[in-house]
PDB file of N, CA and C in Angstrom:
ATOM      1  N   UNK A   1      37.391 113.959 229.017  1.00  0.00           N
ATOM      2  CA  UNK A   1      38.692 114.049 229.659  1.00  0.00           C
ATOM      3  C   UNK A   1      39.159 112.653 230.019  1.00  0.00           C
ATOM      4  N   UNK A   2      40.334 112.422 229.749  1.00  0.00           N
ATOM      5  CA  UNK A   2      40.971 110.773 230.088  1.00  0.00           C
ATOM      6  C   UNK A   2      41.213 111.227 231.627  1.00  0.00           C
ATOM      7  N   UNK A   3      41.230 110.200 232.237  1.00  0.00           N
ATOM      8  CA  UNK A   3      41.227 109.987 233.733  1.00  0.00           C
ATOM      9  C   UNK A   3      42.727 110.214 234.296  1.00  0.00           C
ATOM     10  N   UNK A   4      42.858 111.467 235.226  1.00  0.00           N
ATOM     11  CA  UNK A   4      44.213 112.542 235.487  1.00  0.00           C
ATOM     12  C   UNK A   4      44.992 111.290 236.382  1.00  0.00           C
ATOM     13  N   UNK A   5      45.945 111.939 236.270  1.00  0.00           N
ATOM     14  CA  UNK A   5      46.655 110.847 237.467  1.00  0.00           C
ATOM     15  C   UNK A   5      46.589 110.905 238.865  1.00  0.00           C
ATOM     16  N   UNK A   6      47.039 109.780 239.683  1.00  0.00           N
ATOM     17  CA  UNK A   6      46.584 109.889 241.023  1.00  0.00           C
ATOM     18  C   UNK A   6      47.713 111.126 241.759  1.00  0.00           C
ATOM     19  N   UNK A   7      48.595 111.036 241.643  1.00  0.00           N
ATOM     20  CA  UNK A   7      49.712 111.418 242.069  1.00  0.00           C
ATOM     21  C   UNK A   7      50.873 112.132 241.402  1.00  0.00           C
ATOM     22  N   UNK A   8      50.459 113.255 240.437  1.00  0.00           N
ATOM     23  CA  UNK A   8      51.312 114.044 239.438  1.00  0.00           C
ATOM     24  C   UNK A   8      52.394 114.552 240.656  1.00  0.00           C
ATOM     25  N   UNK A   9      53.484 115.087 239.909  1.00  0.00           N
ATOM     26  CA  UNK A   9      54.154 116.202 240.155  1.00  0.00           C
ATOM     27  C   UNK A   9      53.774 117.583 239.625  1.00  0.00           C
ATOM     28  N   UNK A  10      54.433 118.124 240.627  1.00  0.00           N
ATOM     29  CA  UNK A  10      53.439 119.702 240.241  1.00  0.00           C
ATOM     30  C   UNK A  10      54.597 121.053 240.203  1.00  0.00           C
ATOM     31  N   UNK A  11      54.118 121.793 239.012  1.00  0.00           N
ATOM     32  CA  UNK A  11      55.125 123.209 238.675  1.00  0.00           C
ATOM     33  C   UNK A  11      55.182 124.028 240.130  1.00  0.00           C
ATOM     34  N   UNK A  12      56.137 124.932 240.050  1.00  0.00           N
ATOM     35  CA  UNK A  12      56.532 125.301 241.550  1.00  0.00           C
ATOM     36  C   UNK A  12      55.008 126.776 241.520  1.00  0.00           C
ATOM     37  N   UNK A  13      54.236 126.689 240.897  1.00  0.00           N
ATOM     38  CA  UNK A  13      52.807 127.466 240.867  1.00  0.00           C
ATOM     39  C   UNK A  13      52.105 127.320 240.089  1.00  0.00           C
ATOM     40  N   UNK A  14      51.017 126.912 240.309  1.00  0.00           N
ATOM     41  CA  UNK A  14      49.919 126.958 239.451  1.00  0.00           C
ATOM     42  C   UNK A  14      49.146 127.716 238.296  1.00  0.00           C
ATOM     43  N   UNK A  15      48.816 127.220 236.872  1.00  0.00           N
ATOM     44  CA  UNK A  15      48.364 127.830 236.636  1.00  0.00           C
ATOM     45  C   UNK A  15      47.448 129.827 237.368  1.00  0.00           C
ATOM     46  N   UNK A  16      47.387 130.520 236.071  1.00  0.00           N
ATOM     47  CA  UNK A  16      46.612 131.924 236.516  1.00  0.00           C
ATOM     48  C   UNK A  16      45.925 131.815 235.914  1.00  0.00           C
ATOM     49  N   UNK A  17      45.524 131.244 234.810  1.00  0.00           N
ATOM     50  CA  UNK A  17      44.950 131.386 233.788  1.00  0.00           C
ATOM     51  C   UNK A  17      43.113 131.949 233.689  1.00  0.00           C
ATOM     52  N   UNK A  18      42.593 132.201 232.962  1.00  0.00           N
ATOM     53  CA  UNK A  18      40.808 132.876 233.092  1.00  0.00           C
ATOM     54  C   UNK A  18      40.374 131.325 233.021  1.00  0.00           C
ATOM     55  N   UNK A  19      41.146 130.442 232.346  1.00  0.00           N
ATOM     56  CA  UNK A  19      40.478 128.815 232.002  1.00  0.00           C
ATOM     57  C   UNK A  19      41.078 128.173 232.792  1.00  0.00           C
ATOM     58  N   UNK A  20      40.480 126.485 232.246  1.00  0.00           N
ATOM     59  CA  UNK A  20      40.700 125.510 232.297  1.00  0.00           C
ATOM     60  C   UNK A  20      41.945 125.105 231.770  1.00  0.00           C
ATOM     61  N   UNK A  21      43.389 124.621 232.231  1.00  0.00           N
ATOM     62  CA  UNK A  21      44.326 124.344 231.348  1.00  0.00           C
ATOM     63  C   UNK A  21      44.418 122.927 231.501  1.00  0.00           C
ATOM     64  N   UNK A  22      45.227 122.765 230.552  1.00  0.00           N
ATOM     65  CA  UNK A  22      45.960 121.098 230.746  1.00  0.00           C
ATOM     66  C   UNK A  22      46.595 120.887 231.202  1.00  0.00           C
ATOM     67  N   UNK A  23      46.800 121.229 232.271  1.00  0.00           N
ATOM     68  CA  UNK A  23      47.797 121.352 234.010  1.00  0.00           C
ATOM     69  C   UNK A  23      46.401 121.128 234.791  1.00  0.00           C
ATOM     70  N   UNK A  24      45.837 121.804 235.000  1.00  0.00           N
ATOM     71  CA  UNK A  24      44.406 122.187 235.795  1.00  0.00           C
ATOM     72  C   UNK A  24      43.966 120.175 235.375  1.00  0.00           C
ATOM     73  N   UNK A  25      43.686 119.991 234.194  1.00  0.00           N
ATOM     74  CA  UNK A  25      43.003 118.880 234.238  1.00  0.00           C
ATOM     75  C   UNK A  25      43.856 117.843 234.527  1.00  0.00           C
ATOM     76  N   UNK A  26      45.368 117.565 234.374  1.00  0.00           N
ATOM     77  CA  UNK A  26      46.186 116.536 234.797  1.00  0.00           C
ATOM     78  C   UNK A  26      45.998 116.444 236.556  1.00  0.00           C
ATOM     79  N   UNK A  27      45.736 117.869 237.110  1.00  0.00           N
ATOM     80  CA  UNK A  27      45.890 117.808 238.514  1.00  0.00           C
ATOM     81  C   UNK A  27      44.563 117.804 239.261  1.00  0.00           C
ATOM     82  N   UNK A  28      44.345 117.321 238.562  1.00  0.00           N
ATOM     83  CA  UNK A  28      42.145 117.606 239.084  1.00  0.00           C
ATOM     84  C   UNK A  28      42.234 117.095 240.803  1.00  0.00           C
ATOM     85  N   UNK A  29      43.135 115.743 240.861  1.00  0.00           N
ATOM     86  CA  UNK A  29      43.243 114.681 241.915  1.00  0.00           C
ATOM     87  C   UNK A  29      44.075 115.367 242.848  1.00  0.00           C
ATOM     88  N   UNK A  30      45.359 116.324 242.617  1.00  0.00           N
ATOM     89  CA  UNK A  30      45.954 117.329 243.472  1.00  0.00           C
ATOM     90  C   UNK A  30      44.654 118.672 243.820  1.00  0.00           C
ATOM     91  N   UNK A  31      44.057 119.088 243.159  1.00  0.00           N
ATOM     92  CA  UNK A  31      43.304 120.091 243.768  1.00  0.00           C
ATOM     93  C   UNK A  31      42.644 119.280 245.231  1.00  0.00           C
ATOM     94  N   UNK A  32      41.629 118.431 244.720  1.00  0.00           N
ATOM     95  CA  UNK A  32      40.377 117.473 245.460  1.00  0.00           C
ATOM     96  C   UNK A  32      41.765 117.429 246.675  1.00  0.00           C
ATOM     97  N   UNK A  33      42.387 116.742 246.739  1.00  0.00           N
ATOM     98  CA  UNK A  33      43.514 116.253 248.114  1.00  0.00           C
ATOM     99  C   UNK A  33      43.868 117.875 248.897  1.00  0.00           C
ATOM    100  N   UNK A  34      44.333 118.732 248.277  1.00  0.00           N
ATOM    101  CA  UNK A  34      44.300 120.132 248.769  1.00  0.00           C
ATOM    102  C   UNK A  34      43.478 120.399 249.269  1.00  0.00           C
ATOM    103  N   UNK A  35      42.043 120.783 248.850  1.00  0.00           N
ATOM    104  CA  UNK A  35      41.003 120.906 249.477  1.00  0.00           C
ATOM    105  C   UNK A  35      40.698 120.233 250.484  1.00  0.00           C
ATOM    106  N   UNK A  36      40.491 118.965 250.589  1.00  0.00           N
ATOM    107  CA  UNK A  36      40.551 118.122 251.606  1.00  0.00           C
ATOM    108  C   UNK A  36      41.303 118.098 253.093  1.00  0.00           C
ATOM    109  N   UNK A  37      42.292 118.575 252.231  1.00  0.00           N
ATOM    110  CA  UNK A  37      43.350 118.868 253.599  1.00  0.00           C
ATOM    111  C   UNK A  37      43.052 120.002 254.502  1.00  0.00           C
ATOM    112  N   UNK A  38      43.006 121.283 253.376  1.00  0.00           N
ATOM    113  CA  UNK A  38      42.565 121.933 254.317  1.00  0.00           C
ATOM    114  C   UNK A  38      41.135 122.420 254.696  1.00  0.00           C
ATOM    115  N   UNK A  39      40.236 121.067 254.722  1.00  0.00           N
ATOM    116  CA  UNK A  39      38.737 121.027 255.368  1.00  0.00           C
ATOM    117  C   UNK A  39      38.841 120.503 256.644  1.00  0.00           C
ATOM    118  N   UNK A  40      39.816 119.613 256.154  1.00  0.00           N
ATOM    119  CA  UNK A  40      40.938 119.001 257.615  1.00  0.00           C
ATOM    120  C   UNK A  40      41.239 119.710 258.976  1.00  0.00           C
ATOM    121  N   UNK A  41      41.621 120.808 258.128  1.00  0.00           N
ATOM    122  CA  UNK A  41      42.838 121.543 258.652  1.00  0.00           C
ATOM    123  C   UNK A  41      44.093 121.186 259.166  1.00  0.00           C
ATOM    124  N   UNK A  42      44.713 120.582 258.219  1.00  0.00           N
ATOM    125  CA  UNK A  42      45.980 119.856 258.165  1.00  0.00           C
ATOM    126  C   UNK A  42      47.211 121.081 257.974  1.00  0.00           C
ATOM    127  N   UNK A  43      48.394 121.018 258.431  1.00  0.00           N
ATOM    128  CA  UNK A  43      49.201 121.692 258.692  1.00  0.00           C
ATOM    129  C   UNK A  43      49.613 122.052 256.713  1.00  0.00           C
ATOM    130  N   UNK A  44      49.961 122.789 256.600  1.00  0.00           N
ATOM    131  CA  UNK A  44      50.197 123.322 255.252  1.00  0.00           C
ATOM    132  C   UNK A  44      51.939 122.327 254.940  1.00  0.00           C
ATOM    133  N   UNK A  45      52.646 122.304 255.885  1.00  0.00           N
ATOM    134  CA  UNK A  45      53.835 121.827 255.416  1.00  0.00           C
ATOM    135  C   UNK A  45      53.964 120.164 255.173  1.00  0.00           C
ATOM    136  N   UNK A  46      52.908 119.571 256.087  1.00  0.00           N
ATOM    137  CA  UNK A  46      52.625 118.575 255.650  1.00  0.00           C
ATOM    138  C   UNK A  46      51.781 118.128 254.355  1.00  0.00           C
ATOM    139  N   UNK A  47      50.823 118.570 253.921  1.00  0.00           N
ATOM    140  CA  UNK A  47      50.428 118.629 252.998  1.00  0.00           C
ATOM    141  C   UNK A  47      51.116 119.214 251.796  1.00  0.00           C
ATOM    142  N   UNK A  48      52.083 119.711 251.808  1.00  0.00           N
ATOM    143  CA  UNK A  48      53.224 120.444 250.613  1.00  0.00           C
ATOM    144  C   UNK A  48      54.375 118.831 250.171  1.00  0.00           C
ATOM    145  N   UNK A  49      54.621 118.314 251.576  1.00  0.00           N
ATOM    146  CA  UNK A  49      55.407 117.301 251.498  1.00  0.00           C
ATOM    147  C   UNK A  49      54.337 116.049 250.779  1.00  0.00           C
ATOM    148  N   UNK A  50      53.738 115.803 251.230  1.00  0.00           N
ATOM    149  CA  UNK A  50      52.892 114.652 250.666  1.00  0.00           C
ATOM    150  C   UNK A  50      51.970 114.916 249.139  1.00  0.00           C
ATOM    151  N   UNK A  51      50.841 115.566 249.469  1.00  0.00           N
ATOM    152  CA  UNK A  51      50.420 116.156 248.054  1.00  0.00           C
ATOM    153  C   UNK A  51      51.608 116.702 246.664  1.00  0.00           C
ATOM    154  N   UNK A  52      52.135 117.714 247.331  1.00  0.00           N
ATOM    155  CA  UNK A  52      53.218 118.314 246.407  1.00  0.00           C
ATOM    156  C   UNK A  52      54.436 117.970 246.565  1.00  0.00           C
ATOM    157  N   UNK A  53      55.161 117.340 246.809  1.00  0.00           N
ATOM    158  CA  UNK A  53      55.905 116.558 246.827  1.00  0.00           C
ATOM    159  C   UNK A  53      57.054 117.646 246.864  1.00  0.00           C
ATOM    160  N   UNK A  54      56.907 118.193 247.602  1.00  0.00           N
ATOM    161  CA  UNK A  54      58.056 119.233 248.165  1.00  0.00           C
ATOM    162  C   UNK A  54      58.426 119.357 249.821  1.00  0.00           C
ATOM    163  N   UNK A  55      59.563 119.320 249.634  1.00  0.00           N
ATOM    164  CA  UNK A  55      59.706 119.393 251.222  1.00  0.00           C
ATOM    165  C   UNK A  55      60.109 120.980 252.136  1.00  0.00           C
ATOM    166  N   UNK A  56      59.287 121.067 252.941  1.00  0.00           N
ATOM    167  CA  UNK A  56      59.585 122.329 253.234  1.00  0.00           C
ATOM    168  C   UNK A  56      60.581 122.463 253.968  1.00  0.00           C
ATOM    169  N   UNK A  57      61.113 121.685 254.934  1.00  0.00           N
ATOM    170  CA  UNK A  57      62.673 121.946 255.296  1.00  0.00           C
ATOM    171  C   UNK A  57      63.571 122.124 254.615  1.00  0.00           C
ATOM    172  N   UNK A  58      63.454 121.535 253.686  1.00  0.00           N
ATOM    173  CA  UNK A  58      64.409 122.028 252.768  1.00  0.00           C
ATOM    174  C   UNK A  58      64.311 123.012 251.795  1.00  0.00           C
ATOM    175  N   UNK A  59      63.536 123.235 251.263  1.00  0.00           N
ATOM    176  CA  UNK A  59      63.065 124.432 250.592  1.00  0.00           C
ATOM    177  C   UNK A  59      61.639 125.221 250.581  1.00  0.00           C
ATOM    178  N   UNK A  60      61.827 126.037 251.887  1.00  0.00           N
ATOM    179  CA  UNK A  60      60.884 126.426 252.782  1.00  0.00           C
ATOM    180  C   UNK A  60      59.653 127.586 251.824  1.00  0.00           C
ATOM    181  N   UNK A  61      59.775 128.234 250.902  1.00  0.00           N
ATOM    182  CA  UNK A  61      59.667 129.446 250.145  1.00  0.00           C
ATOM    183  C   UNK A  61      58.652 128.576 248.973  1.00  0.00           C
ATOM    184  N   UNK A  62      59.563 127.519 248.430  1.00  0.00           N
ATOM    185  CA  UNK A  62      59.438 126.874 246.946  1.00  0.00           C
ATOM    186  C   UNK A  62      57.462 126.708 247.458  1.00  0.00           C
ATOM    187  N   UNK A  63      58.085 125.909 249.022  1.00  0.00           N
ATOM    188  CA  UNK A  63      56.915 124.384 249.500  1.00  0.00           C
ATOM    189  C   UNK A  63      55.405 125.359 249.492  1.00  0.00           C
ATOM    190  N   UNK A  64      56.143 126.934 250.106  1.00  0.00           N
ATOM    191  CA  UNK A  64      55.068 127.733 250.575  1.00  0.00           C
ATOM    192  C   UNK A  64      53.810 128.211 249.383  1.00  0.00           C
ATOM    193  N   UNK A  65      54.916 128.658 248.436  1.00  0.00           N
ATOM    194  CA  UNK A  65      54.702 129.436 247.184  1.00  0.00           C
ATOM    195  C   UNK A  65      53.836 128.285 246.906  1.00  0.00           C
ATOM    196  N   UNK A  66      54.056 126.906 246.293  1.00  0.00           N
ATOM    197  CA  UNK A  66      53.749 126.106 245.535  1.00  0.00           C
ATOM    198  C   UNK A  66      51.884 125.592 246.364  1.00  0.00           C
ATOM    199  N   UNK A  67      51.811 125.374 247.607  1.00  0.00           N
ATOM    200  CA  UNK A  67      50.882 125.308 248.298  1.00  0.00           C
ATOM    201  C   UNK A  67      49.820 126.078 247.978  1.00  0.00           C
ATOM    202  N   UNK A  68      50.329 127.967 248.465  1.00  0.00           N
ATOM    203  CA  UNK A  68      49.242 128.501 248.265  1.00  0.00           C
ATOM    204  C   UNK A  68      49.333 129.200 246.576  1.00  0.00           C
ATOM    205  N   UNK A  69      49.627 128.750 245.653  1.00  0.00           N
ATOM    206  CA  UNK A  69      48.984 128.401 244.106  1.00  0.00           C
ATOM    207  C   UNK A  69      48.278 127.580 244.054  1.00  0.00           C
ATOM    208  N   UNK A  70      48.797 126.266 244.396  1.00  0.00           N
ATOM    209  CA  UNK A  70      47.821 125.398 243.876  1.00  0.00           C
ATOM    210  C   UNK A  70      46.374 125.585 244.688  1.00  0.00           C
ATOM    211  N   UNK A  71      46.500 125.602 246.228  1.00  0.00           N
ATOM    212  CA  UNK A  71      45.012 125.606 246.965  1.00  0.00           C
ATOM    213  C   UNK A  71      44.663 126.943 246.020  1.00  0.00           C
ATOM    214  N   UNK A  72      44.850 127.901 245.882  1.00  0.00           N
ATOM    215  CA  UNK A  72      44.253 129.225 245.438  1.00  0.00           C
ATOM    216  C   UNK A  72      43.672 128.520 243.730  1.00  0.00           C
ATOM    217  N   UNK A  73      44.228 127.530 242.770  1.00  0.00           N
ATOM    218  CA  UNK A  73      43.973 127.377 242.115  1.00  0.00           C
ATOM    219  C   UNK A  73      42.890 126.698 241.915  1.00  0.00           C
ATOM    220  N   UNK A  74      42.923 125.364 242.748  1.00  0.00           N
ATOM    221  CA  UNK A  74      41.773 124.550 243.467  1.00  0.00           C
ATOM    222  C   UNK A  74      40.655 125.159 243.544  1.00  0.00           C
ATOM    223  N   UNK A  75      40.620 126.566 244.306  1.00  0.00           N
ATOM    224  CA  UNK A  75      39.531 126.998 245.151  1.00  0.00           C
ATOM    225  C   UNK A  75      38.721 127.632 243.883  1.00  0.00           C
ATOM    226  N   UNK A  76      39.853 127.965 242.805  1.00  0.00           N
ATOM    227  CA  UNK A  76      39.237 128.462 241.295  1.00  0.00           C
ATOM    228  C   UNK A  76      38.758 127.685 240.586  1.00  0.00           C
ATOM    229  N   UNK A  77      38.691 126.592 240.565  1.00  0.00           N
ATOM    230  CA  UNK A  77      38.062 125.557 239.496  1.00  0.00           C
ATOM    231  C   UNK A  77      36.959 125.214 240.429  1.00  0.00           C
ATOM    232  N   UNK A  78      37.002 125.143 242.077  1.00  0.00           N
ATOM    233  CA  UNK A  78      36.131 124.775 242.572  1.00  0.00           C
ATOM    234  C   UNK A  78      34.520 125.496 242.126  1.00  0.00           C
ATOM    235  N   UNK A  79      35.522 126.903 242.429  1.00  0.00           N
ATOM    236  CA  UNK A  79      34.262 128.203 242.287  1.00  0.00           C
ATOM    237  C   UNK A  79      33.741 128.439 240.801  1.00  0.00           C
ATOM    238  N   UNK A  80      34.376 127.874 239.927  1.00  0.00           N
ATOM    239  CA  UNK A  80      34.048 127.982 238.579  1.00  0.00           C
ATOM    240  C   UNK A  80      33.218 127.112 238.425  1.00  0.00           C
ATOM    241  N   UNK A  81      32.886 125.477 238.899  1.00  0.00           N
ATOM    242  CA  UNK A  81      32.013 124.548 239.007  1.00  0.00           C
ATOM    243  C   UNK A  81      33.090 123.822 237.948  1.00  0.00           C
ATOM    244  N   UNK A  82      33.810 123.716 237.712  1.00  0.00           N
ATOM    245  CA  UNK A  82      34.228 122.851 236.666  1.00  0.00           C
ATOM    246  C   UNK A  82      35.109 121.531 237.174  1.00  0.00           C
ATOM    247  N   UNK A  83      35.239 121.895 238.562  1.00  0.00           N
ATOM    248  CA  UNK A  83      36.495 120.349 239.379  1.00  0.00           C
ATOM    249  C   UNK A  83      34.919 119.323 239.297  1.00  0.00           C
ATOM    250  N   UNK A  84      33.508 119.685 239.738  1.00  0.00           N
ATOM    251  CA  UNK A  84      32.864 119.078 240.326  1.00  0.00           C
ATOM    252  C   UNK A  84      31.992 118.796 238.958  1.00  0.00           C
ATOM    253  N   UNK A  85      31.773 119.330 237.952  1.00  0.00           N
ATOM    254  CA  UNK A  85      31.149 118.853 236.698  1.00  0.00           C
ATOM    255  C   UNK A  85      32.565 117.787 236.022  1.00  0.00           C
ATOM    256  N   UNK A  86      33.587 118.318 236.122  1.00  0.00           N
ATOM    257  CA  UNK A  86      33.977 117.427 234.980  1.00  0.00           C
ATOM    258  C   UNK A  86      34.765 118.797 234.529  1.00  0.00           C
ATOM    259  N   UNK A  87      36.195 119.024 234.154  1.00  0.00           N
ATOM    260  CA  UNK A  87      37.081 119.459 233.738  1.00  0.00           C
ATOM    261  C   UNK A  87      36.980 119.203 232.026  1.00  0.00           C
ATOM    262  N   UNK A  88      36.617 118.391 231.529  1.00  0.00           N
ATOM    263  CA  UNK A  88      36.484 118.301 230.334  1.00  0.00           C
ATOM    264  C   UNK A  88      35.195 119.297 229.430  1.00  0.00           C
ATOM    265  N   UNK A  89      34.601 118.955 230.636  1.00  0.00           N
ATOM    266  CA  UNK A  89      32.668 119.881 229.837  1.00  0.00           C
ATOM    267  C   UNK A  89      33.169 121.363 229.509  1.00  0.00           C
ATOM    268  N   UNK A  90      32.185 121.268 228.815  1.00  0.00           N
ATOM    269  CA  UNK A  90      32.275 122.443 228.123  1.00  0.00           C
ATOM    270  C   UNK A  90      31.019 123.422 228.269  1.00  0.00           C
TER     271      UNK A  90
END
């Protein structure tokens, strides 16, 4: 896998997929920061604004939706072992 970016923009939900996509591996660095946050326990709207680059005052629904996809997606690659092996392995 070539090395994801630090700071993507992200679809207003995350992959569903049974796999690994090529969304999943561009955002490897958005899952890890999600997670993080909320090990934190960092307020969800702040973390929507900064990580996901959505603002929830202004579009309160989009910021929500988009949050809990991606953490829910996160928590799927987590549990699959594949954020922490390497997104590329096979």
């Amino acid at each position: 896998m070539n090395r994801p970016p630090v700071d993507p923009d992200v679809a207003d939900a995350a992959p569903n997929e049974s796999a690994m996509t090529t969304y999943d591996e561009q955002h490897v660095v958005t899952y890890i920061r999600l997670l993080q946050a909320e090990g934190e326990g960092a307020d969800w709207r702040e973390v929507a604004r900064i990580v996901l680059h959505i603002d929830p005052e202004r579009e309160p629904e989009r910021a929500r939706t988009a949050y809990q996809s991606h953490l829910a997606r996160a928590k799927w690659v987590t549990e699959q072992g594949r954020l922490l092996r390497g997104a590329g392995s096979k």
